[in-house]
C-alpha atoms as a PDB file:
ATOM      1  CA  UNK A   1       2.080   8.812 -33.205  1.00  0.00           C
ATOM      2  CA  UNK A   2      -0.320   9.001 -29.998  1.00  0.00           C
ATOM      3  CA  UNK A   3       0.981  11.299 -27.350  1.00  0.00           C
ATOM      4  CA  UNK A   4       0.339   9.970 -24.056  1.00  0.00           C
ATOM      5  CA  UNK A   5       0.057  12.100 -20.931  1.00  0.00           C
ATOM      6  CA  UNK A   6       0.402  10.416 -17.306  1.00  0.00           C
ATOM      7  CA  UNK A   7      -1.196  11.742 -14.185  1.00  0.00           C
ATOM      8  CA  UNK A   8      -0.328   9.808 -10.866  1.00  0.00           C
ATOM      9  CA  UNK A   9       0.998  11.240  -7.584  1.00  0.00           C
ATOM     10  CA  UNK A  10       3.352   7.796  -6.905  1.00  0.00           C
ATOM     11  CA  UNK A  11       6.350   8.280  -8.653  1.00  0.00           C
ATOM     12  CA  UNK A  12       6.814   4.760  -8.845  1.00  0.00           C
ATOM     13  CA  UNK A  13       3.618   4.212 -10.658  1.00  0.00           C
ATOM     14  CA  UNK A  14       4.118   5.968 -13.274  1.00  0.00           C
ATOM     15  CA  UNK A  15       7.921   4.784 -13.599  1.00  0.00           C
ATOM     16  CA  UNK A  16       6.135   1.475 -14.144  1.00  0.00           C
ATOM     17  CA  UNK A  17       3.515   2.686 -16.603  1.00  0.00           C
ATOM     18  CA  UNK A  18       5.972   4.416 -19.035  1.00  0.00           C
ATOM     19  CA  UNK A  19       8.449   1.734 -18.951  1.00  0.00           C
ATOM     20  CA  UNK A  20       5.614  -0.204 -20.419  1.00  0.00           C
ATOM     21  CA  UNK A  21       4.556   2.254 -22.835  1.00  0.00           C
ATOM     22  CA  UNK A  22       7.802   3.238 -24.552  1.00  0.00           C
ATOM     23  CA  UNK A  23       8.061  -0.614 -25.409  1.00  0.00           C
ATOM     24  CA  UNK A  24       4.867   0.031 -27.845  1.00  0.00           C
ATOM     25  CA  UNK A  25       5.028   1.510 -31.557  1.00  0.00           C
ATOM     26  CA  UNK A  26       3.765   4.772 -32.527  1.00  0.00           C
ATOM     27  CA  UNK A  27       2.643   5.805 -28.669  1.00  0.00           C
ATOM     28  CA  UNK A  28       4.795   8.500 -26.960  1.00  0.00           C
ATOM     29  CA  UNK A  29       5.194   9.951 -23.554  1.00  0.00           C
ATOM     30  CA  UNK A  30       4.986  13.585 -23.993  1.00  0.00           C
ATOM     31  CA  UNK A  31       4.488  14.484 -19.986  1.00  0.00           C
ATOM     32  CA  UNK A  32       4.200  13.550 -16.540  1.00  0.00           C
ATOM     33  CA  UNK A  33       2.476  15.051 -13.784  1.00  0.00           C
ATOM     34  CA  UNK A  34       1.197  13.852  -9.594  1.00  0.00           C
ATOM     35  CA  UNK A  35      -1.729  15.704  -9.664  1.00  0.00           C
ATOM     36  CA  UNK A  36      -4.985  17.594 -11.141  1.00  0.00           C
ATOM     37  CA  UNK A  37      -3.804  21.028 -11.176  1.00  0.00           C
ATOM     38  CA  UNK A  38      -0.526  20.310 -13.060  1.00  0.00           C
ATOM     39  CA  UNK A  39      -2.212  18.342 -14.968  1.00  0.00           C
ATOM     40  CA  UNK A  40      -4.408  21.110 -16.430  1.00  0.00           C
ATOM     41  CA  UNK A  41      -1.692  23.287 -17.006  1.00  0.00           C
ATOM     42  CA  UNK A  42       0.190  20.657 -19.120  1.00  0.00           C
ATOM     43  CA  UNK A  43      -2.639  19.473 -21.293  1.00  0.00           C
ATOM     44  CA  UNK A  44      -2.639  22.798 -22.583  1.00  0.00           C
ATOM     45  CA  UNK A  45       0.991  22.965 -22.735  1.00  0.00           C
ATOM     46  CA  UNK A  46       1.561  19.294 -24.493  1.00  0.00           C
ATOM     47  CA  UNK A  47      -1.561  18.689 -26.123  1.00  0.00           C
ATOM     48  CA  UNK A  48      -2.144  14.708 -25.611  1.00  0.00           C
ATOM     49  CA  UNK A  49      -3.982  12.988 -27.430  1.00  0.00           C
ATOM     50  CA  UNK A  50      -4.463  10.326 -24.179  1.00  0.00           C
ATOM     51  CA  UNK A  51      -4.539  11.512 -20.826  1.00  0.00           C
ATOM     52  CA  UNK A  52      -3.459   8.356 -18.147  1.00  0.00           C
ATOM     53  CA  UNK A  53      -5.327   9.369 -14.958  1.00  0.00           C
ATOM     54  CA  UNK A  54      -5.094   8.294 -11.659  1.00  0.00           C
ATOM     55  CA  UNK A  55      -8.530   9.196  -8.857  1.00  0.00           C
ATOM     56  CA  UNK A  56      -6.996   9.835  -5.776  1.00  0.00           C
ATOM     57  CA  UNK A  57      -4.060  12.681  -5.815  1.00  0.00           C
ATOM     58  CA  UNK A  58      -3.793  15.256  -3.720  1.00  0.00           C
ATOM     59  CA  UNK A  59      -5.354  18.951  -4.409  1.00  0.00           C
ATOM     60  CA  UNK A  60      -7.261  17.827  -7.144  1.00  0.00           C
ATOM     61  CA  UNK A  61      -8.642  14.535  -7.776  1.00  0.00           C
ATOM     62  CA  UNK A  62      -8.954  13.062 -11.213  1.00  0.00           C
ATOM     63  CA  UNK A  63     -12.543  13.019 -10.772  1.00  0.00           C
ATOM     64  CA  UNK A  64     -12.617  16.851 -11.399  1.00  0.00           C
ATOM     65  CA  UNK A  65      -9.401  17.112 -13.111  1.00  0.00           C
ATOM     66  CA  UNK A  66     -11.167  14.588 -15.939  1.00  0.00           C
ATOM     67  CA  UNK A  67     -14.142  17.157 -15.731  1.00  0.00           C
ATOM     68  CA  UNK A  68     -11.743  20.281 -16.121  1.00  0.00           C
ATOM     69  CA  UNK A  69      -9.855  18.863 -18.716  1.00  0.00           C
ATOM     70  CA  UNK A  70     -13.018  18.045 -21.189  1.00  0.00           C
ATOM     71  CA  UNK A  71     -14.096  21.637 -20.585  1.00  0.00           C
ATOM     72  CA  UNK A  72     -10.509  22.765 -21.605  1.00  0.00           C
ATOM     73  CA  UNK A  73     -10.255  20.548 -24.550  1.00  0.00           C
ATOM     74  CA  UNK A  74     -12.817  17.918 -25.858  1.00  0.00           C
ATOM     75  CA  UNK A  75     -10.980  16.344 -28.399  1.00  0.00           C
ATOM     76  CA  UNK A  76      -8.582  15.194 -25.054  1.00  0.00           C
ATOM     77  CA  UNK A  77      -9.279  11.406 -24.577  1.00  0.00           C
ATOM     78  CA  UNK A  78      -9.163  10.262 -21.109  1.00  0.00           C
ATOM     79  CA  UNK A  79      -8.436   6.628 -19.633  1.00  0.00           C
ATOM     80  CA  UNK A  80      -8.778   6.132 -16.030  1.00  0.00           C
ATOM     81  CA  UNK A  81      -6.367   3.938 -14.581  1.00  0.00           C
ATOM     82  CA  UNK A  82      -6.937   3.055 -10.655  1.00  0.00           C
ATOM     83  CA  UNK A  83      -7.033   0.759  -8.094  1.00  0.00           C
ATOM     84  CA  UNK A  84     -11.172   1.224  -7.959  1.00  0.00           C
ATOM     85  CA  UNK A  85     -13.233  -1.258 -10.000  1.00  0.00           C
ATOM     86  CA  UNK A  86     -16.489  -1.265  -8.368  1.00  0.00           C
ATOM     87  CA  UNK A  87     -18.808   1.712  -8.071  1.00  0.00           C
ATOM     88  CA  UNK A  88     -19.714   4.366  -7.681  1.00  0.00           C
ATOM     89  CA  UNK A  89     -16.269   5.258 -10.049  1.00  0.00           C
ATOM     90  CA  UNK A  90     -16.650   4.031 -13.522  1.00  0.00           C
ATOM     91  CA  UNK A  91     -20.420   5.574 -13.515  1.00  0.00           C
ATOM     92  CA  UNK A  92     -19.339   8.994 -12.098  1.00  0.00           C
ATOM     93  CA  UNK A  93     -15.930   9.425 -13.954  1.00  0.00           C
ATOM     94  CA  UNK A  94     -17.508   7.900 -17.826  1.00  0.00           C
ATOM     95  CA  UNK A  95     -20.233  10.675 -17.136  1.00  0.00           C
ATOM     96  CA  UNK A  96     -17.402  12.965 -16.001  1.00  0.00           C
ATOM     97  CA  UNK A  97     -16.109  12.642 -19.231  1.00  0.00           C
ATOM     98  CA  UNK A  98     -13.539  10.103 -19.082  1.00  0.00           C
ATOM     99  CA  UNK A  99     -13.313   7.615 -22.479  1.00  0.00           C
ATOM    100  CA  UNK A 100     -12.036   4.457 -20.783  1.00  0.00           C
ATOM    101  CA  UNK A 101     -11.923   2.932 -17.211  1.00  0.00           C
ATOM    102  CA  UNK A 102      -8.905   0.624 -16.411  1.00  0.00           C
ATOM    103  CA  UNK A 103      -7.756  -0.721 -12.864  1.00  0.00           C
ATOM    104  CA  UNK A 104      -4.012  -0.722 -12.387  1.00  0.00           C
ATOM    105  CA  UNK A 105      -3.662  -4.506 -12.022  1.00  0.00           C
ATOM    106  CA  UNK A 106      -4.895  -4.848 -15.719  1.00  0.00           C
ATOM    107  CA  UNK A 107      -1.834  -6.267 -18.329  1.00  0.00           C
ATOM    108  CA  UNK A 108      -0.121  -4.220 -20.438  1.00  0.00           C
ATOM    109  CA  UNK A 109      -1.492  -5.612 -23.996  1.00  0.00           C
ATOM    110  CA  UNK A 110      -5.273  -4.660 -22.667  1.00  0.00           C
ATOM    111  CA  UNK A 111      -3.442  -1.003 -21.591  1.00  0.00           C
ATOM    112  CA  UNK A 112      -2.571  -1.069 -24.959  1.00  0.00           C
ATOM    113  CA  UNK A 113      -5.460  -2.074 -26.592  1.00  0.00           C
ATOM    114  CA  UNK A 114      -7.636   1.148 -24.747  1.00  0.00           C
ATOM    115  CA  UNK A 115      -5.134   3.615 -25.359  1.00  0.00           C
ATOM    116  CA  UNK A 116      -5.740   2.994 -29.070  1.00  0.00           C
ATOM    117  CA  UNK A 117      -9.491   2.302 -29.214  1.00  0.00           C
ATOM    118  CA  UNK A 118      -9.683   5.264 -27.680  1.00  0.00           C
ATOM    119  CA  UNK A 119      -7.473   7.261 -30.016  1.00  0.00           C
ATOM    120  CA  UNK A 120      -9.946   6.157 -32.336  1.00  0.00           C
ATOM    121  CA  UNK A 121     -12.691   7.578 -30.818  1.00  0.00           C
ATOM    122  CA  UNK A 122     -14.214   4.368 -29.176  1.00  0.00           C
ATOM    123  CA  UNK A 123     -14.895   3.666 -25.071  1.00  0.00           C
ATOM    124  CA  UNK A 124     -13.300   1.213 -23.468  1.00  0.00           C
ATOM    125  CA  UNK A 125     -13.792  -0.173 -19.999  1.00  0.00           C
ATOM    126  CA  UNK A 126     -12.010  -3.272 -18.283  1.00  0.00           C
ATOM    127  CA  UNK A 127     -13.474  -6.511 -18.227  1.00  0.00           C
ATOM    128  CA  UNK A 128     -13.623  -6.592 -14.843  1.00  0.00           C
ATOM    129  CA  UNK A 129     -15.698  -3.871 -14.638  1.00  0.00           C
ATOM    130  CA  UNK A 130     -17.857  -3.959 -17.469  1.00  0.00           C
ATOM    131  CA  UNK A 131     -18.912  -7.588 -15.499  1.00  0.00           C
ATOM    132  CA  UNK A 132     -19.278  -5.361 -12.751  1.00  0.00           C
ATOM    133  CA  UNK A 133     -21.761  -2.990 -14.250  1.00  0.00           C
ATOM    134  CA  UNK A 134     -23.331  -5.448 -16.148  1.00  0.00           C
ATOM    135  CA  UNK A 135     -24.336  -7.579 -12.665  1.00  0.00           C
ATOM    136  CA  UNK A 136     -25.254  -4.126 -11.382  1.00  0.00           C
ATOM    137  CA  UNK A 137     -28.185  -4.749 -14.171  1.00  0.00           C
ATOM    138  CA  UNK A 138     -29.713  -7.823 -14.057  1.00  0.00           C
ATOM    139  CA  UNK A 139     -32.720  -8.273 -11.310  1.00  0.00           C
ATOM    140  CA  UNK A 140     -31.747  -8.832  -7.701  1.00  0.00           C
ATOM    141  CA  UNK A 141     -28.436  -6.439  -8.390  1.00  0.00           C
ATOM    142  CA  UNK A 142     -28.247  -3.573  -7.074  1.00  0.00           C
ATOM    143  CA  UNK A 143     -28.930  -0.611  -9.427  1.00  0.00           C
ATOM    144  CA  UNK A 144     -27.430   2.019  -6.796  1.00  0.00           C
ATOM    145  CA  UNK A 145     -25.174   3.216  -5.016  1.00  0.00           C
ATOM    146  CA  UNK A 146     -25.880   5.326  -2.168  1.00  0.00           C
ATOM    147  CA  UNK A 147     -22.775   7.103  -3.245  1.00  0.00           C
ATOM    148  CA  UNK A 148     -24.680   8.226  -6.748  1.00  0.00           C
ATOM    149  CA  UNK A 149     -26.455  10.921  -4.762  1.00  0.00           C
ATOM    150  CA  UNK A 150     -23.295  12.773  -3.911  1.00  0.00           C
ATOM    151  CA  UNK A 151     -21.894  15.412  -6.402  1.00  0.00           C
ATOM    152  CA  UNK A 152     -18.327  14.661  -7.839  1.00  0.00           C
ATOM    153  CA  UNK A 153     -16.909  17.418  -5.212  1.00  0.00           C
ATOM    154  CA  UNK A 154     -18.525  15.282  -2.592  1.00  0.00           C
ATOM    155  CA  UNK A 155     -16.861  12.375  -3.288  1.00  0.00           C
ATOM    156  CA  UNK A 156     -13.772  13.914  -3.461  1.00  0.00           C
ATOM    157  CA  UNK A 157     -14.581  15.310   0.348  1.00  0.00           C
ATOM    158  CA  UNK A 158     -15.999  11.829   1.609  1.00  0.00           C
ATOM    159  CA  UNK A 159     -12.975   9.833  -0.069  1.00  0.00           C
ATOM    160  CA  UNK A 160     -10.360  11.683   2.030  1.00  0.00           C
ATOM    161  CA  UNK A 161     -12.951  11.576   5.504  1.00  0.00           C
ATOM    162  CA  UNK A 162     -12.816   7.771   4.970  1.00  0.00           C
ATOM    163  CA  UNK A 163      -8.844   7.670   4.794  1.00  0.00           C
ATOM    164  CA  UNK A 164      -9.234   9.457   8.213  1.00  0.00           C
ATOM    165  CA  UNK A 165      -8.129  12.695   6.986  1.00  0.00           C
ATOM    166  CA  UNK A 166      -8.650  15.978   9.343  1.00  0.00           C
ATOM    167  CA  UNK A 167     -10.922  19.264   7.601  1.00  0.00           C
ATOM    168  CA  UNK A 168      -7.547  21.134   7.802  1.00  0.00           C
ATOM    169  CA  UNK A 169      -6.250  19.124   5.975  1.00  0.00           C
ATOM    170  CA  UNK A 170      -8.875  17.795   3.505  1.00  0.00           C
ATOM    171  CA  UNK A 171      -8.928  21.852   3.533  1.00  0.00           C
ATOM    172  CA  UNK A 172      -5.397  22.206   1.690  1.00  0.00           C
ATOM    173  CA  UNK A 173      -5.530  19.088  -0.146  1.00  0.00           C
ATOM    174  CA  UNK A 174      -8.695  20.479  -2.289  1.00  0.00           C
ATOM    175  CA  UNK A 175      -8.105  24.129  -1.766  1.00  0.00           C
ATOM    176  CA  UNK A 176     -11.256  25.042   0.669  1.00  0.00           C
ATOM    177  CA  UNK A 177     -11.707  26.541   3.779  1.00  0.00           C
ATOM    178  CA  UNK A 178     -12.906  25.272   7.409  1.00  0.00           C
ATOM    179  CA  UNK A 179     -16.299  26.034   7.023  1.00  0.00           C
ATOM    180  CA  UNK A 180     -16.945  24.724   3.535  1.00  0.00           C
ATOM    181  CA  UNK A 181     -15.194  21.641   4.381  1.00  0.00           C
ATOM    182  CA  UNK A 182     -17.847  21.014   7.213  1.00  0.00           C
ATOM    183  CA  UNK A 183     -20.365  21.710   5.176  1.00  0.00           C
ATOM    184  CA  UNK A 184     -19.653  19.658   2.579  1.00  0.00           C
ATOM    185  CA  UNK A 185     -19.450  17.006   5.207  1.00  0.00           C
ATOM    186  CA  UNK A 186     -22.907  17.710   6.737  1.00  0.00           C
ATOM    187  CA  UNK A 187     -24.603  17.350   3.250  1.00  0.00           C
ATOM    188  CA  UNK A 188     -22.261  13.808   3.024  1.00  0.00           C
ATOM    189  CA  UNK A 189     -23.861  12.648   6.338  1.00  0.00           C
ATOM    190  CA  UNK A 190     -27.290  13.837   5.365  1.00  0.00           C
ATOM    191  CA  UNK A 191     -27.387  12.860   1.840  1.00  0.00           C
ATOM    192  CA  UNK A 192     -26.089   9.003   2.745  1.00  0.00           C
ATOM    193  CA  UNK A 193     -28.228   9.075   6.144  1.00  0.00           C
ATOM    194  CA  UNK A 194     -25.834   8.003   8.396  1.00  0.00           C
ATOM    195  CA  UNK A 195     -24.343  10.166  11.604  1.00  0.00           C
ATOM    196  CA  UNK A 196     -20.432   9.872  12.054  1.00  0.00           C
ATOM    197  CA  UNK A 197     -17.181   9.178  10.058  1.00  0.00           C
ATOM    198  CA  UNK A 198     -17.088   5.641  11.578  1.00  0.00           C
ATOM    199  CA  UNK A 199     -20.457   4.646   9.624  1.00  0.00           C
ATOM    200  CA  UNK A 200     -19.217   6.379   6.835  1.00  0.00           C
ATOM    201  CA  UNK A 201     -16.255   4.377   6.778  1.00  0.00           C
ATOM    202  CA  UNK A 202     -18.441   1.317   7.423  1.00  0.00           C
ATOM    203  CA  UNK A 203     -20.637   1.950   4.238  1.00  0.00           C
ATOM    204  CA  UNK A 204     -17.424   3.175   1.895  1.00  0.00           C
ATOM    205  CA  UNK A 205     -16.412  -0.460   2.865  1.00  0.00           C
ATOM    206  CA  UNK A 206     -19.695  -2.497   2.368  1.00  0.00           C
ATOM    207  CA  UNK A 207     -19.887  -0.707  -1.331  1.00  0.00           C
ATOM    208  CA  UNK A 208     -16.594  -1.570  -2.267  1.00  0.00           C
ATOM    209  CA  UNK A 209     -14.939   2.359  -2.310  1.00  0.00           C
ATOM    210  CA  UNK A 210     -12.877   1.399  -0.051  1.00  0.00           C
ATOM    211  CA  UNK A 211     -10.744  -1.789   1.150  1.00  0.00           C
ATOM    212  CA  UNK A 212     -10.904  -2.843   4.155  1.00  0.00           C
ATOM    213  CA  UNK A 213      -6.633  -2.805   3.929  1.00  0.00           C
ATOM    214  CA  UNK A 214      -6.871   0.948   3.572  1.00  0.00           C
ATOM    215  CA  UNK A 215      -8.762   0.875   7.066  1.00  0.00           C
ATOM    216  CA  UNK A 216      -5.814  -1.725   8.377  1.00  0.00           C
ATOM    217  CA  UNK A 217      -3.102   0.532   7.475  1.00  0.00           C
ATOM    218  CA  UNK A 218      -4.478   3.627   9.177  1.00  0.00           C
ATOM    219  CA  UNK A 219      -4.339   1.881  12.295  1.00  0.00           C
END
């Protein structure tokens, strides 16, 4: 039997995800959780075998919830499941020490299939964006990100200034103070080259991080 964790902060998510899951054999649902710090407590509460994990939640993202967790236990396997295909994601959360890379709009039978591939100790990443990071490798694509330069912490910061979110209240979300906030910020703006949240929204866009409907619905 494969114990399967879930980690999403919509509760209707993950009402979709294990209605799917408790239709396959030998996988069970042995805890849910909506964000990064629960989730640490309950992996070493439930011990999963498979940890379903979302990116963006609030406090702490699965970025550093996927790094936390492989520091508490390794033999933990991990399976990103988001909305983000295109990098930088799949290259910063696989080196993060996730064991598969899924976006949400994949079908159940391929949800399936990673879950137990990596049970058995194999990595598996959607088609989608395996073609993704393939392309990234042939001549003429591009090889990098701007975003690559930024530590996972970074991202975390720059992912909630591009959903328009205030210090004080990138502050509580990730547990950090004024001043740290701002200067994580300032090495965000330096590190990417640009000057204001507006270009950093613009560049989030252009590299895929973020869609344009995000942007929409802030309005």
């Amino acid at each position: 039997m494969i114990k399967v964790m879930l980690v999403d902060d919509h509760d209707i998510v993950r009402t979709g995800i294990r209605l799917v899951l408790e239709k396959m054999s030998g996988i069970r649902i042995v805890g849910e959780c909506n964000d990064g710090y629960q989730a640490l407590a309950m992996v070493e509460q439930e011990k999963p075998d498979v940890v379903l994990m979302d990116v963006n939640m609030p406090r702490m993202s699965g970025l550093e919830a996927t790094k936390k967790i492989t520091d508490i236990d390794p033999f933990v396997k991990i399976i990103i499941l988001t909305i983000h295909a295109k990098n930088p994601y799949p290259k910063q959360l696989l080196d993060a020490g996730a064991n598969g890379y899924l976006t949400k709009g994949c079908a159940a039978e391929e949800l399936e299939e990673s879950i137990r591939k990596v049970y058995a100790g194999q990595r598996y990443v959607g088609a989608d964006i395996a073609q993704q990071m393939a392309l990234s490798m042939l001549p003429g694509g591009q090889k990098d990100s701007p975003f690559d330069a930024l530590t996972s912490r970074e991202m975390e910061v720059m992912m909630l200034l591009v959903r328009g979110k205030k210090a004080k209240e990138i502050g509580r979300i990730l547990d950090l103070n004024d001043k740290t906030v701002a200067t994580y910020k300032y090495r965000i703006l330096e590190k990417l080259d640009i000057k204001n949240d507006v270009k950093l929204t613009h560049l989030a866009i252009r590299h895929g991080i973020l869609d344009p409907q995000e942007v929409d619905a802030m309005d």
